[in-house]
Every structure is written in C-alpha cells, then in structure tokens.
PDB file of N, CA and C in Angstrom:
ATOM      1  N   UNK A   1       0.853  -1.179   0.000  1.00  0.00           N
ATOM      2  CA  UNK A   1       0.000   0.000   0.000  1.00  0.00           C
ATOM      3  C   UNK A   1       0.898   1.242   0.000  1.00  0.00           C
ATOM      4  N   UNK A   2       0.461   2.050  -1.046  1.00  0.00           N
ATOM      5  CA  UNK A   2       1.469   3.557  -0.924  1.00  0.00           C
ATOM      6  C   UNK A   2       1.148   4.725   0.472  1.00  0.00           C
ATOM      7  N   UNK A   3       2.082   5.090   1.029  1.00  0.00           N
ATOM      8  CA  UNK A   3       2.514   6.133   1.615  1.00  0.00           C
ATOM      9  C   UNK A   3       1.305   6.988   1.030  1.00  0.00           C
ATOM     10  N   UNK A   4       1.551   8.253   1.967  1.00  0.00           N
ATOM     11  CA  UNK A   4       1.015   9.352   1.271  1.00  0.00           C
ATOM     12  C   UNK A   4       1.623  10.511   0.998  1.00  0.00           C
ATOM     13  N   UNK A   5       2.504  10.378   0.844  1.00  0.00           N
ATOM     14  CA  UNK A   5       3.984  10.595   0.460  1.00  0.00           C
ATOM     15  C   UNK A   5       4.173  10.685  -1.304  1.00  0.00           C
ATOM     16  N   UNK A   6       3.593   9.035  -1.506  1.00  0.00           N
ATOM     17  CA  UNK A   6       4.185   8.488  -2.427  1.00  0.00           C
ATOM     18  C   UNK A   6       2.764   9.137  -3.342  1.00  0.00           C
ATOM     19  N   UNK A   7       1.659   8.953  -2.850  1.00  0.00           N
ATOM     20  CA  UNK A   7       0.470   9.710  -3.278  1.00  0.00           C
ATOM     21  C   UNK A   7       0.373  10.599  -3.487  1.00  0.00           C
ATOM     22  N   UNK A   8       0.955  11.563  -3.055  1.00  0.00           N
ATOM     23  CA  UNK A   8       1.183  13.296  -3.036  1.00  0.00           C
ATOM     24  C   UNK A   8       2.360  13.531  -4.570  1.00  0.00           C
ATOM     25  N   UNK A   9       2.905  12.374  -4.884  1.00  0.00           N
ATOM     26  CA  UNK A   9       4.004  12.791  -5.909  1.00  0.00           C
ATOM     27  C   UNK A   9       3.504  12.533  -6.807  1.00  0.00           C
ATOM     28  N   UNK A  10       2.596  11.251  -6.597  1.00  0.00           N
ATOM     29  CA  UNK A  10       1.964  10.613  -7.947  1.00  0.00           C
ATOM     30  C   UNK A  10       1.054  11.791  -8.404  1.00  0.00           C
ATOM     31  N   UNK A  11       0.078  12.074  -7.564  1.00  0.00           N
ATOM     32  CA  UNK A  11      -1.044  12.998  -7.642  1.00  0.00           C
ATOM     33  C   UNK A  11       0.186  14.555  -9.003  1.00  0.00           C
ATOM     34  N   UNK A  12       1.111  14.980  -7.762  1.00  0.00           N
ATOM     35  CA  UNK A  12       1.960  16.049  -8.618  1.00  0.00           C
ATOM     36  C   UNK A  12       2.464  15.516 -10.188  1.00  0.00           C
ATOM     37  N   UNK A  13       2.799  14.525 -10.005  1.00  0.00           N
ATOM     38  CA  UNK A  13       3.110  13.994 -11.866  1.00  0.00           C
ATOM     39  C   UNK A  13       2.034  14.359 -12.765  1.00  0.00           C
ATOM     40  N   UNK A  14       1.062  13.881 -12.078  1.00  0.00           N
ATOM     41  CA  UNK A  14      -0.401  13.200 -13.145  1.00  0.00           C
ATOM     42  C   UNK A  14      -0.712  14.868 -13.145  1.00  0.00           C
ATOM     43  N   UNK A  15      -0.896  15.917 -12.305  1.00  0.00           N
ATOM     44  CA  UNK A  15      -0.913  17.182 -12.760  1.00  0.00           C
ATOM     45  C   UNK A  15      -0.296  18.072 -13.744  1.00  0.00           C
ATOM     46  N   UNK A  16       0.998  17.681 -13.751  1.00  0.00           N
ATOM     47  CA  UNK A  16       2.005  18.086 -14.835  1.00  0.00           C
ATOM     48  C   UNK A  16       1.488  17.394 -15.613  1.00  0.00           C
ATOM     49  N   UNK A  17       1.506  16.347 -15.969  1.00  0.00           N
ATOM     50  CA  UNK A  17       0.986  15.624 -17.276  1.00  0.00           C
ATOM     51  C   UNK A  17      -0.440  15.905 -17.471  1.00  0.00           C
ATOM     52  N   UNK A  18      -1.412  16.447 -17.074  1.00  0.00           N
ATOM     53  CA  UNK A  18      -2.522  17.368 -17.090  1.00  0.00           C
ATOM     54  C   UNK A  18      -1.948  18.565 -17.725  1.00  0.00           C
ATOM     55  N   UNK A  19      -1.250  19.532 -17.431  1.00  0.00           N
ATOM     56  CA  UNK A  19      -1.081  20.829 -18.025  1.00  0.00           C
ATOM     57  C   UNK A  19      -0.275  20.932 -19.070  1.00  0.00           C
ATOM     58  N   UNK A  20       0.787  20.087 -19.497  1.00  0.00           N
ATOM     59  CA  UNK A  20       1.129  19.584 -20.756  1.00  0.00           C
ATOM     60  C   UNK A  20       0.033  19.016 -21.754  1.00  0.00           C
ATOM     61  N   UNK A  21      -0.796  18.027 -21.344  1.00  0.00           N
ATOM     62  CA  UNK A  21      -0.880  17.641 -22.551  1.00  0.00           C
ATOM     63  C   UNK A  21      -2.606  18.675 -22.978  1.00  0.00           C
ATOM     64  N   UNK A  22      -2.474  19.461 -21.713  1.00  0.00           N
ATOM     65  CA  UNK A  22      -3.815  20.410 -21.760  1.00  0.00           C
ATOM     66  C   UNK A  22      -3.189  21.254 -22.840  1.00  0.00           C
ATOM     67  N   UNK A  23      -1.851  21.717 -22.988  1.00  0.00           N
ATOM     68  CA  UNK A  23      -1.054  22.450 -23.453  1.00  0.00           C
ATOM     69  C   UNK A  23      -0.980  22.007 -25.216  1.00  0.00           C
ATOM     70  N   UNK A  24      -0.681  21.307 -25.278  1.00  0.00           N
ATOM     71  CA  UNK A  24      -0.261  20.248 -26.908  1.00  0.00           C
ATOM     72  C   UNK A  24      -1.502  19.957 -26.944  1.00  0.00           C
ATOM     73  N   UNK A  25      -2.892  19.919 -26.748  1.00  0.00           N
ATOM     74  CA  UNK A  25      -4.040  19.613 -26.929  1.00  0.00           C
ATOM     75  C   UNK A  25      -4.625  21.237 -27.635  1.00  0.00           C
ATOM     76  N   UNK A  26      -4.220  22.041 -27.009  1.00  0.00           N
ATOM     77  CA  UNK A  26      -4.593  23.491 -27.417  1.00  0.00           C
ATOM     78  C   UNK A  26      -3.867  24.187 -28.441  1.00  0.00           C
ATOM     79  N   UNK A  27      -2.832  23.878 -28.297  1.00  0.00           N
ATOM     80  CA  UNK A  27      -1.882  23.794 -29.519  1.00  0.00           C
ATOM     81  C   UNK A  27      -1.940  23.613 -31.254  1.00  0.00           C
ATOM     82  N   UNK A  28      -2.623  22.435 -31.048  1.00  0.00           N
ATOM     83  CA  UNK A  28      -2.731  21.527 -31.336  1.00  0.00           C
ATOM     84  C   UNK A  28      -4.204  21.608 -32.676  1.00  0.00           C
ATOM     85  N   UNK A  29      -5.267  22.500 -31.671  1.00  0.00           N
ATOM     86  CA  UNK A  29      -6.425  22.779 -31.829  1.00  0.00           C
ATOM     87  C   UNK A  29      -6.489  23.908 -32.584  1.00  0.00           C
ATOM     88  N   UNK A  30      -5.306  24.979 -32.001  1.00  0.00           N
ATOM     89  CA  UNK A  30      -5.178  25.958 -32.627  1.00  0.00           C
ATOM     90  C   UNK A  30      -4.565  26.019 -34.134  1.00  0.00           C
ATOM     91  N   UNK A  31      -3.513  25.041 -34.506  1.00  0.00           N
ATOM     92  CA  UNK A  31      -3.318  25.293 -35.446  1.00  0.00           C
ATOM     93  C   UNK A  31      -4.382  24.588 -36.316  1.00  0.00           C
ATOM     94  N   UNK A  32      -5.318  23.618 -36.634  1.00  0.00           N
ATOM     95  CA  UNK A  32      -6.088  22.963 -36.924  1.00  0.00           C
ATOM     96  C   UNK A  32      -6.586  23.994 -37.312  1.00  0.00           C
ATOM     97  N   UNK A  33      -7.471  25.343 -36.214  1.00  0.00           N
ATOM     98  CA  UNK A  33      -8.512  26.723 -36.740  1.00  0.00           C
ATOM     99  C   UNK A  33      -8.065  27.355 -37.880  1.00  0.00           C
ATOM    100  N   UNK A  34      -6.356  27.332 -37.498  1.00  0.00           N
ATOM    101  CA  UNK A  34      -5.660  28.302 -38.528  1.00  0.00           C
ATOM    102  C   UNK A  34      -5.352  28.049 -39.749  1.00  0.00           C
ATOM    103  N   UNK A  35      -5.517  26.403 -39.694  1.00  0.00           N
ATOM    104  CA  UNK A  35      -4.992  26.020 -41.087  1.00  0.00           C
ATOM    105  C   UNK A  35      -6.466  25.633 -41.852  1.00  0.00           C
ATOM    106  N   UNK A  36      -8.076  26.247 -41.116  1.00  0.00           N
ATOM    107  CA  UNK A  36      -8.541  25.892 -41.799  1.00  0.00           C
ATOM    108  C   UNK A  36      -9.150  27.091 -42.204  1.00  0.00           C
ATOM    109  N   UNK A  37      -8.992  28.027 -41.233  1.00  0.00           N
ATOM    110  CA  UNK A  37      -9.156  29.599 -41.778  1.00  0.00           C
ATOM    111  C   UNK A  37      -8.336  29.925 -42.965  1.00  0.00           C
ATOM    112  N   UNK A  38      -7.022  29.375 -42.995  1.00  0.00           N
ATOM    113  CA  UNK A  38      -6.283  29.830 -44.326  1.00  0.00           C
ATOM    114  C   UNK A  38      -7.275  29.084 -45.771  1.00  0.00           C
ATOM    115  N   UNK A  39      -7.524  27.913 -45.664  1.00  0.00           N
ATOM    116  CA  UNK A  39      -8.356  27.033 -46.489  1.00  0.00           C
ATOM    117  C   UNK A  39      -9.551  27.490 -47.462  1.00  0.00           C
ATOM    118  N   UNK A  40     -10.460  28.375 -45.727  1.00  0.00           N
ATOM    119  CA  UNK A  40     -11.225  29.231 -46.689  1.00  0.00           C
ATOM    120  C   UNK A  40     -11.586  30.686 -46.539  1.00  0.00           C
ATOM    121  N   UNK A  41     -10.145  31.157 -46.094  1.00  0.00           N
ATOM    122  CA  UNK A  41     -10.002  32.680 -46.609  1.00  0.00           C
ATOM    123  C   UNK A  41     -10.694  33.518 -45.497  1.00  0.00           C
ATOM    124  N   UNK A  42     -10.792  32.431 -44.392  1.00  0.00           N
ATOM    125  CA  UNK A  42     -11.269  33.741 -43.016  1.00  0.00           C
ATOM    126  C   UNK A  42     -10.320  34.620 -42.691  1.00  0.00           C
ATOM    127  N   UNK A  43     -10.744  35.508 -41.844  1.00  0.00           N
ATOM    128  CA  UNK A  43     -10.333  36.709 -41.421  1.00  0.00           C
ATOM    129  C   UNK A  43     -10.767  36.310 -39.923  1.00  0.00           C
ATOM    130  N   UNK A  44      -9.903  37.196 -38.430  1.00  0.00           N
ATOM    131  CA  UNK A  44     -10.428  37.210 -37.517  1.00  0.00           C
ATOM    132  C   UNK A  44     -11.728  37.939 -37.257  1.00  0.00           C
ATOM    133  N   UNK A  45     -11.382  38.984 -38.278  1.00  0.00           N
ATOM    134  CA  UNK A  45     -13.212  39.991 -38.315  1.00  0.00           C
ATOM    135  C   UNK A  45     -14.145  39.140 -38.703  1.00  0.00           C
ATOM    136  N   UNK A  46     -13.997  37.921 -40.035  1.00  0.00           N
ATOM    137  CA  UNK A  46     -14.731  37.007 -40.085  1.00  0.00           C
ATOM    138  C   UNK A  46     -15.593  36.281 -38.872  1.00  0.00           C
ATOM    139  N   UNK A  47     -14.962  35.820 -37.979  1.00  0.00           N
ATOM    140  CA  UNK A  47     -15.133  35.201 -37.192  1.00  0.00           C
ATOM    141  C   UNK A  47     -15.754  35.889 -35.929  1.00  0.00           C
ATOM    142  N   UNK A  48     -15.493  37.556 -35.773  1.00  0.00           N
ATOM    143  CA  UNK A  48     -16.114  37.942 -35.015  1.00  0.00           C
ATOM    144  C   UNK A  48     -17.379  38.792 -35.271  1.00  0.00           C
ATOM    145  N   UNK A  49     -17.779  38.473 -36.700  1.00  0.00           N
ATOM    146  CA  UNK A  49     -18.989  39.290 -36.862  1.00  0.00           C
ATOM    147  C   UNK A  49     -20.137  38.584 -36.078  1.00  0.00           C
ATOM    148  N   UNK A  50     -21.013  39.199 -36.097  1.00  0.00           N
ATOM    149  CA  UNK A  50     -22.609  38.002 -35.390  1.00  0.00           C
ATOM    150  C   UNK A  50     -23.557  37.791 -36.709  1.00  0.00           C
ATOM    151  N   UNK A  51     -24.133  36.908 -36.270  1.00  0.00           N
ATOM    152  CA  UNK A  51     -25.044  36.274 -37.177  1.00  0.00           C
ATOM    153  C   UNK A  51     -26.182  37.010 -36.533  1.00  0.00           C
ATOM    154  N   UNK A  52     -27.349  37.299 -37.616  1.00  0.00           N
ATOM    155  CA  UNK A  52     -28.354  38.200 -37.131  1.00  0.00           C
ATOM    156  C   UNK A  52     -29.208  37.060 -35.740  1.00  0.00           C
ATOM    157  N   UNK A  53     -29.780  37.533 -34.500  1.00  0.00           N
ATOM    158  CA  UNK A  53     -30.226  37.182 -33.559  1.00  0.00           C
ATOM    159  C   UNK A  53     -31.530  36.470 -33.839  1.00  0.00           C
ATOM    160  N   UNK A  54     -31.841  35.585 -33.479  1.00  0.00           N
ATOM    161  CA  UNK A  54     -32.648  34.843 -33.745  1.00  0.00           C
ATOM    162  C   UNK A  54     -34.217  35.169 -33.175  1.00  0.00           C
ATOM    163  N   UNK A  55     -35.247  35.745 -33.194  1.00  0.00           N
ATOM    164  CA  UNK A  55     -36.270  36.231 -32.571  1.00  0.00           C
ATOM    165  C   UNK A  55     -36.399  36.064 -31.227  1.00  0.00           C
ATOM    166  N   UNK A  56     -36.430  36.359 -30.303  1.00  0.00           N
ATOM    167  CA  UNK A  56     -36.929  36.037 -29.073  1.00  0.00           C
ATOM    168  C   UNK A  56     -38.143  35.451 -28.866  1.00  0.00           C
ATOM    169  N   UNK A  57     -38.260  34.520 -27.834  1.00  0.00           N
ATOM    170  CA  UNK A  57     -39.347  33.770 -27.618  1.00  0.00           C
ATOM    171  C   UNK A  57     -40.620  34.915 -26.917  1.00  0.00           C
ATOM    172  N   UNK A  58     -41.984  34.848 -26.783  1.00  0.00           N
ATOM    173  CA  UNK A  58     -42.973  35.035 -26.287  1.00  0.00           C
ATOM    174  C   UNK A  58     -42.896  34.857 -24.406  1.00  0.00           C
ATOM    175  N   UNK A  59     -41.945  34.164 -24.051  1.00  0.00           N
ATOM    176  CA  UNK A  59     -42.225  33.780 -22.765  1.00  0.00           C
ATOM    177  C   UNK A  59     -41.138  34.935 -22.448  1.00  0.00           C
ATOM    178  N   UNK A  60     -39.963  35.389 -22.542  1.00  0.00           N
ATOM    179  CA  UNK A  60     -38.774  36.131 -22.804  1.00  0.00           C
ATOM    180  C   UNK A  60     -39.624  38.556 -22.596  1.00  0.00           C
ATOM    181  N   UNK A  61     -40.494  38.088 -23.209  1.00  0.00           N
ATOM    182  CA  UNK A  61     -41.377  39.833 -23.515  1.00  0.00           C
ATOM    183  C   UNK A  61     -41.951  39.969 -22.548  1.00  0.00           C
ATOM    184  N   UNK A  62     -42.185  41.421 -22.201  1.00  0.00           N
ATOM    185  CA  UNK A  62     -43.142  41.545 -20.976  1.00  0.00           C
ATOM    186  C   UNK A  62     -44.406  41.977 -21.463  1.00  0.00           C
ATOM    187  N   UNK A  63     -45.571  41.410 -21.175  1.00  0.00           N
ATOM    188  CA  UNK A  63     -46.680  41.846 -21.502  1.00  0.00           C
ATOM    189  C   UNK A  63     -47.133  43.329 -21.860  1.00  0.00           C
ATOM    190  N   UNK A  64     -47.852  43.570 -23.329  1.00  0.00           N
ATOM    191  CA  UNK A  64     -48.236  45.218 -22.653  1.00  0.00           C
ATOM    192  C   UNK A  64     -49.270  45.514 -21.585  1.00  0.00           C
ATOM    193  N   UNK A  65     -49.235  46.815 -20.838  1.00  0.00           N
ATOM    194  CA  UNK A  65     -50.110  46.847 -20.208  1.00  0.00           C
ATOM    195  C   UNK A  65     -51.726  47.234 -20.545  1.00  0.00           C
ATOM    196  N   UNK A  66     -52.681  46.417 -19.910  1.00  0.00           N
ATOM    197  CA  UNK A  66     -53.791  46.447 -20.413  1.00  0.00           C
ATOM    198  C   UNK A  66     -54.833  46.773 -19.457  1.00  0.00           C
ATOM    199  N   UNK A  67     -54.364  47.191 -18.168  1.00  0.00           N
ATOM    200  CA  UNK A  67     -55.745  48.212 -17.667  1.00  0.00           C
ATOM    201  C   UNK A  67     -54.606  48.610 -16.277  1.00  0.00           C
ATOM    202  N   UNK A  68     -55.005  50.093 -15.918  1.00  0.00           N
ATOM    203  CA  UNK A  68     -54.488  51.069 -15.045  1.00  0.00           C
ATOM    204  C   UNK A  68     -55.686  51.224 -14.625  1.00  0.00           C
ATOM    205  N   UNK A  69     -55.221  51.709 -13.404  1.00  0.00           N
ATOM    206  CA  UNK A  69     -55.865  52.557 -12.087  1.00  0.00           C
ATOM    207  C   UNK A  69     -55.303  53.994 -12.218  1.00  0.00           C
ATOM    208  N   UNK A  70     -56.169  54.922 -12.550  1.00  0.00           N
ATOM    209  CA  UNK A  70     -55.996  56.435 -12.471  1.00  0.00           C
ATOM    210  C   UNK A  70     -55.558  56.789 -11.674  1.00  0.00           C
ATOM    211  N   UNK A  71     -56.130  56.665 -10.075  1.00  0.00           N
ATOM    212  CA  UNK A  71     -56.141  57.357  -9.099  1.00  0.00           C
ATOM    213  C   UNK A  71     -54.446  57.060  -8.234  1.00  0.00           C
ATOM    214  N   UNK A  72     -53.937  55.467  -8.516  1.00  0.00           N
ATOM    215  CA  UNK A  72     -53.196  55.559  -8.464  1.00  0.00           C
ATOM    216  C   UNK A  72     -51.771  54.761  -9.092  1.00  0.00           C
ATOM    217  N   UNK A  73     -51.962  54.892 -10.631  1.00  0.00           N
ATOM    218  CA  UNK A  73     -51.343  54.456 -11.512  1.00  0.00           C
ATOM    219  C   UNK A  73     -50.574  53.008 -11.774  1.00  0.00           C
ATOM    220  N   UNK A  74     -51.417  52.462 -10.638  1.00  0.00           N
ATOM    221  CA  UNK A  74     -50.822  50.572 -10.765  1.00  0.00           C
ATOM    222  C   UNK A  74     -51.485  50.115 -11.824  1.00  0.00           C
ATOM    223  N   UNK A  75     -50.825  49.360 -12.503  1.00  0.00           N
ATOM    224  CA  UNK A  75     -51.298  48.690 -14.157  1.00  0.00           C
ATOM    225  C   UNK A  75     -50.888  47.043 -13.729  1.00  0.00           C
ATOM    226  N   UNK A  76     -52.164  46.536 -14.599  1.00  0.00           N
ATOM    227  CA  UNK A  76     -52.099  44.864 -15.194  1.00  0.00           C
ATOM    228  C   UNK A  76     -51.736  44.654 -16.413  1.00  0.00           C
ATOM    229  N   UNK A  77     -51.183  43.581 -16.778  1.00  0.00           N
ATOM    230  CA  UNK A  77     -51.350  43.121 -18.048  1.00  0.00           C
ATOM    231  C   UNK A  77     -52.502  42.409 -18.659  1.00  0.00           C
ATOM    232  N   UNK A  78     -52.953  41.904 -17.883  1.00  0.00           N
ATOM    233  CA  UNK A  78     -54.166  40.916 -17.882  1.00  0.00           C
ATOM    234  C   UNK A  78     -54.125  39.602 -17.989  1.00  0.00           C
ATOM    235  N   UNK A  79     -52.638  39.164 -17.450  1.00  0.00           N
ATOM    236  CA  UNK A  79     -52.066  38.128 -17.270  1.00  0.00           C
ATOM    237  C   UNK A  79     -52.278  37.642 -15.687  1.00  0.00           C
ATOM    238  N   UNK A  80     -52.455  36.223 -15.920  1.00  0.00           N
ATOM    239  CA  UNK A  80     -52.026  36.208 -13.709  1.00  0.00           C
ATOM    240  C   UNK A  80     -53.245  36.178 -13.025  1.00  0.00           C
ATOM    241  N   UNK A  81     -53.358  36.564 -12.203  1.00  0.00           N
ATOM    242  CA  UNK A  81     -54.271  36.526 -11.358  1.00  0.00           C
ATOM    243  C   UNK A  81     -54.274  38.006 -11.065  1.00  0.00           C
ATOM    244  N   UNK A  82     -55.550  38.840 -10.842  1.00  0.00           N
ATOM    245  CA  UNK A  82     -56.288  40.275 -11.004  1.00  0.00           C
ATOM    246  C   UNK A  82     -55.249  40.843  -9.782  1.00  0.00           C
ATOM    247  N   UNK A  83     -54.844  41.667  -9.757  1.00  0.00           N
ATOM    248  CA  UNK A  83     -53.927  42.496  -8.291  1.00  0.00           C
ATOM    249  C   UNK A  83     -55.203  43.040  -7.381  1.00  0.00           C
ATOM    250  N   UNK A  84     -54.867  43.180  -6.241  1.00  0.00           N
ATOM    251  CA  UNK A  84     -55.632  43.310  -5.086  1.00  0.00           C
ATOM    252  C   UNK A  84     -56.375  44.484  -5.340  1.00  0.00           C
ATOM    253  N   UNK A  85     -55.693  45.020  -6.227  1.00  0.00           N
ATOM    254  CA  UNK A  85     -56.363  46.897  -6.053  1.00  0.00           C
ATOM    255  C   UNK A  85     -57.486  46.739  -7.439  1.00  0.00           C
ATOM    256  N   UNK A  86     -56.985  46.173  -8.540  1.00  0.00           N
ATOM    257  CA  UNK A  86     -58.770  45.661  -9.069  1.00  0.00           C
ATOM    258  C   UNK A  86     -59.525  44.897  -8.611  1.00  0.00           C
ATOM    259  N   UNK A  87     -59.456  43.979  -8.041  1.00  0.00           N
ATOM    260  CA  UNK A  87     -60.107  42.824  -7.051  1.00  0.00           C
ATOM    261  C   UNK A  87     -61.309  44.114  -6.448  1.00  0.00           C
ATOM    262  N   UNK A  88     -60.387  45.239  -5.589  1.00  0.00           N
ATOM    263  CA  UNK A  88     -60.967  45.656  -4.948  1.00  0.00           C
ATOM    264  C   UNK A  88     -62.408  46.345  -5.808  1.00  0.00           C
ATOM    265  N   UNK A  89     -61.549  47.217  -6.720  1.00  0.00           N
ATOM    266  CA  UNK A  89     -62.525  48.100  -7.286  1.00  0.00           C
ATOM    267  C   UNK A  89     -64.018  47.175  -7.956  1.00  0.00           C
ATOM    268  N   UNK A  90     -63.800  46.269  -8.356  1.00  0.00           N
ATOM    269  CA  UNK A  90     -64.205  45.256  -8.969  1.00  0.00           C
ATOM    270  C   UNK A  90     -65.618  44.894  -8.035  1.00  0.00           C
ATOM    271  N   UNK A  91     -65.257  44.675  -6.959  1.00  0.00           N
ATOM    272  CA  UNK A  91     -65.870  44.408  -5.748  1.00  0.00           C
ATOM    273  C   UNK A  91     -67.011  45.410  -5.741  1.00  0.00           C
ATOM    274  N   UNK A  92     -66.348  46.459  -5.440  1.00  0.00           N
ATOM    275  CA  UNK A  92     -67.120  47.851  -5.283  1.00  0.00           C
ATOM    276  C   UNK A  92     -67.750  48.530  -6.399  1.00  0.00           C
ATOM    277  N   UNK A  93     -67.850  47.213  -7.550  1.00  0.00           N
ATOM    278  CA  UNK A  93     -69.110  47.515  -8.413  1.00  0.00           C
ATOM    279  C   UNK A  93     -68.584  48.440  -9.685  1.00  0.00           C
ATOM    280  N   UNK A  94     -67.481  48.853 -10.000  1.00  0.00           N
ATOM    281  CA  UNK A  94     -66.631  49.140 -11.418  1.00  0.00           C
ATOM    282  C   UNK A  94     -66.586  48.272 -11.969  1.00  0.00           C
ATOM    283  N   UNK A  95     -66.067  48.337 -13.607  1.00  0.00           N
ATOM    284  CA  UNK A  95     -66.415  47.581 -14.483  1.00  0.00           C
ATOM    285  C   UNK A  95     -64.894  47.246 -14.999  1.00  0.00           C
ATOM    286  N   UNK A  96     -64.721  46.030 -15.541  1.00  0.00           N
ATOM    287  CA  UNK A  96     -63.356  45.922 -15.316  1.00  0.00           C
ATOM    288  C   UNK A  96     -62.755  47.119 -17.144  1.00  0.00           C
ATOM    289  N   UNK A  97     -63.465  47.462 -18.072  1.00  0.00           N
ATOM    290  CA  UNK A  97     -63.728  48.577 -19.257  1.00  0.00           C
ATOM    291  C   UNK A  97     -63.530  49.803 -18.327  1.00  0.00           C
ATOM    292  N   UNK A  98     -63.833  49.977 -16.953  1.00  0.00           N
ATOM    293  CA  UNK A  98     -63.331  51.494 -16.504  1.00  0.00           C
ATOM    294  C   UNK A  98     -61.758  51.943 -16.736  1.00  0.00           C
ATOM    295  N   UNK A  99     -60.930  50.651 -16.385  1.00  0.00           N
ATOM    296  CA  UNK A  99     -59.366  50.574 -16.750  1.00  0.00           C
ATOM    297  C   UNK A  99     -58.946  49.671 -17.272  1.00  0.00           C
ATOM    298  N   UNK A 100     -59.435  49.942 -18.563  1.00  0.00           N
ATOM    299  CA  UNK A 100     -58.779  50.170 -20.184  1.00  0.00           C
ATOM    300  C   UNK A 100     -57.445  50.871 -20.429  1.00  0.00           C
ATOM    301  N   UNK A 101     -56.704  50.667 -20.484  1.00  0.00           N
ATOM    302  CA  UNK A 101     -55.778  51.395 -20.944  1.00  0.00           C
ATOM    303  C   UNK A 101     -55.932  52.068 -22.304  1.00  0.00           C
TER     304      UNK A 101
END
C-alpha cells in the first residue's frame, strides 16, 4: 500500500501531465482553426462578426399593459391573477372597461 507521500508525488506527476498535454491539446487545436481559416479565406473579423439574432421567444417579452388605475397608476397586463387593487374596485361595483388602458 502507498505512503502518502508516495500519493502526493503521484497525484503532482499526473498534474504536470494534465497541463502539458492540456497544453499540446490546445496547440494543437489551434493550429487545426488556422490552417482551416487559411483554407477558406477567413479573417479574424470574419469570425467575429454576429449572425443576425434569432427572434426572441414570447415567454422572454413583458406583456403590454392592459388596464391602469388612475387614481393611483398601478397597471395589469391581464395576465395572472387580477392584483388586489382591481379585485378591490371590482368588488365595489366598477367595471373591469373602466381601466382600459
């Protein structure tokens, strides 16, 4: 059975041989990009332009708003469940067409 000694060195090897071959792996990778950018005539500007953005999803937007309170300017979307302050008015016999936006 090894020491921990002997564990502590092994462990230090197998690290070096981690950052080497992390090293010649990247290397490695890199010239691969470069020799295939030469191939077909990229540019680094090539590579850093963007591709136009792809629409955003529906879940991503915030609703517009679709009925306010005058008196004191809290708005719904008409999403969700009604906020306390139409609940209220609602209650007290307004029409939910009073705040319309």
């Amino acid at each position: 059975m090894p020491t921990l000694q002997e564990l502590l060195a092994q462990k230090a090897e197998l690290e070096k041989q981690i950052i080497e071959t992390r090293r010649t792996e990247r290397a490695e990778a890199i010239a691969k990009v470069k020799a295939l950018m030469a191939e077909h005539g990229l540019t680094m500007a090539d590579l850093s332009s963007r591709a136009p953005a792809a629409p955003k999803s529906p879940a991503g937007r915030k609703a517009p708003i679709k009925f306010r309170n005058p008196a004191t300017g809290d708005t719904w979307s008409g999403r969700g469940l009604q906020p306390k302050w139409l609940r209220a008015e609602l209650a007290a016999g307004r029409q939910l067409s009073d705040f319309a936006v």
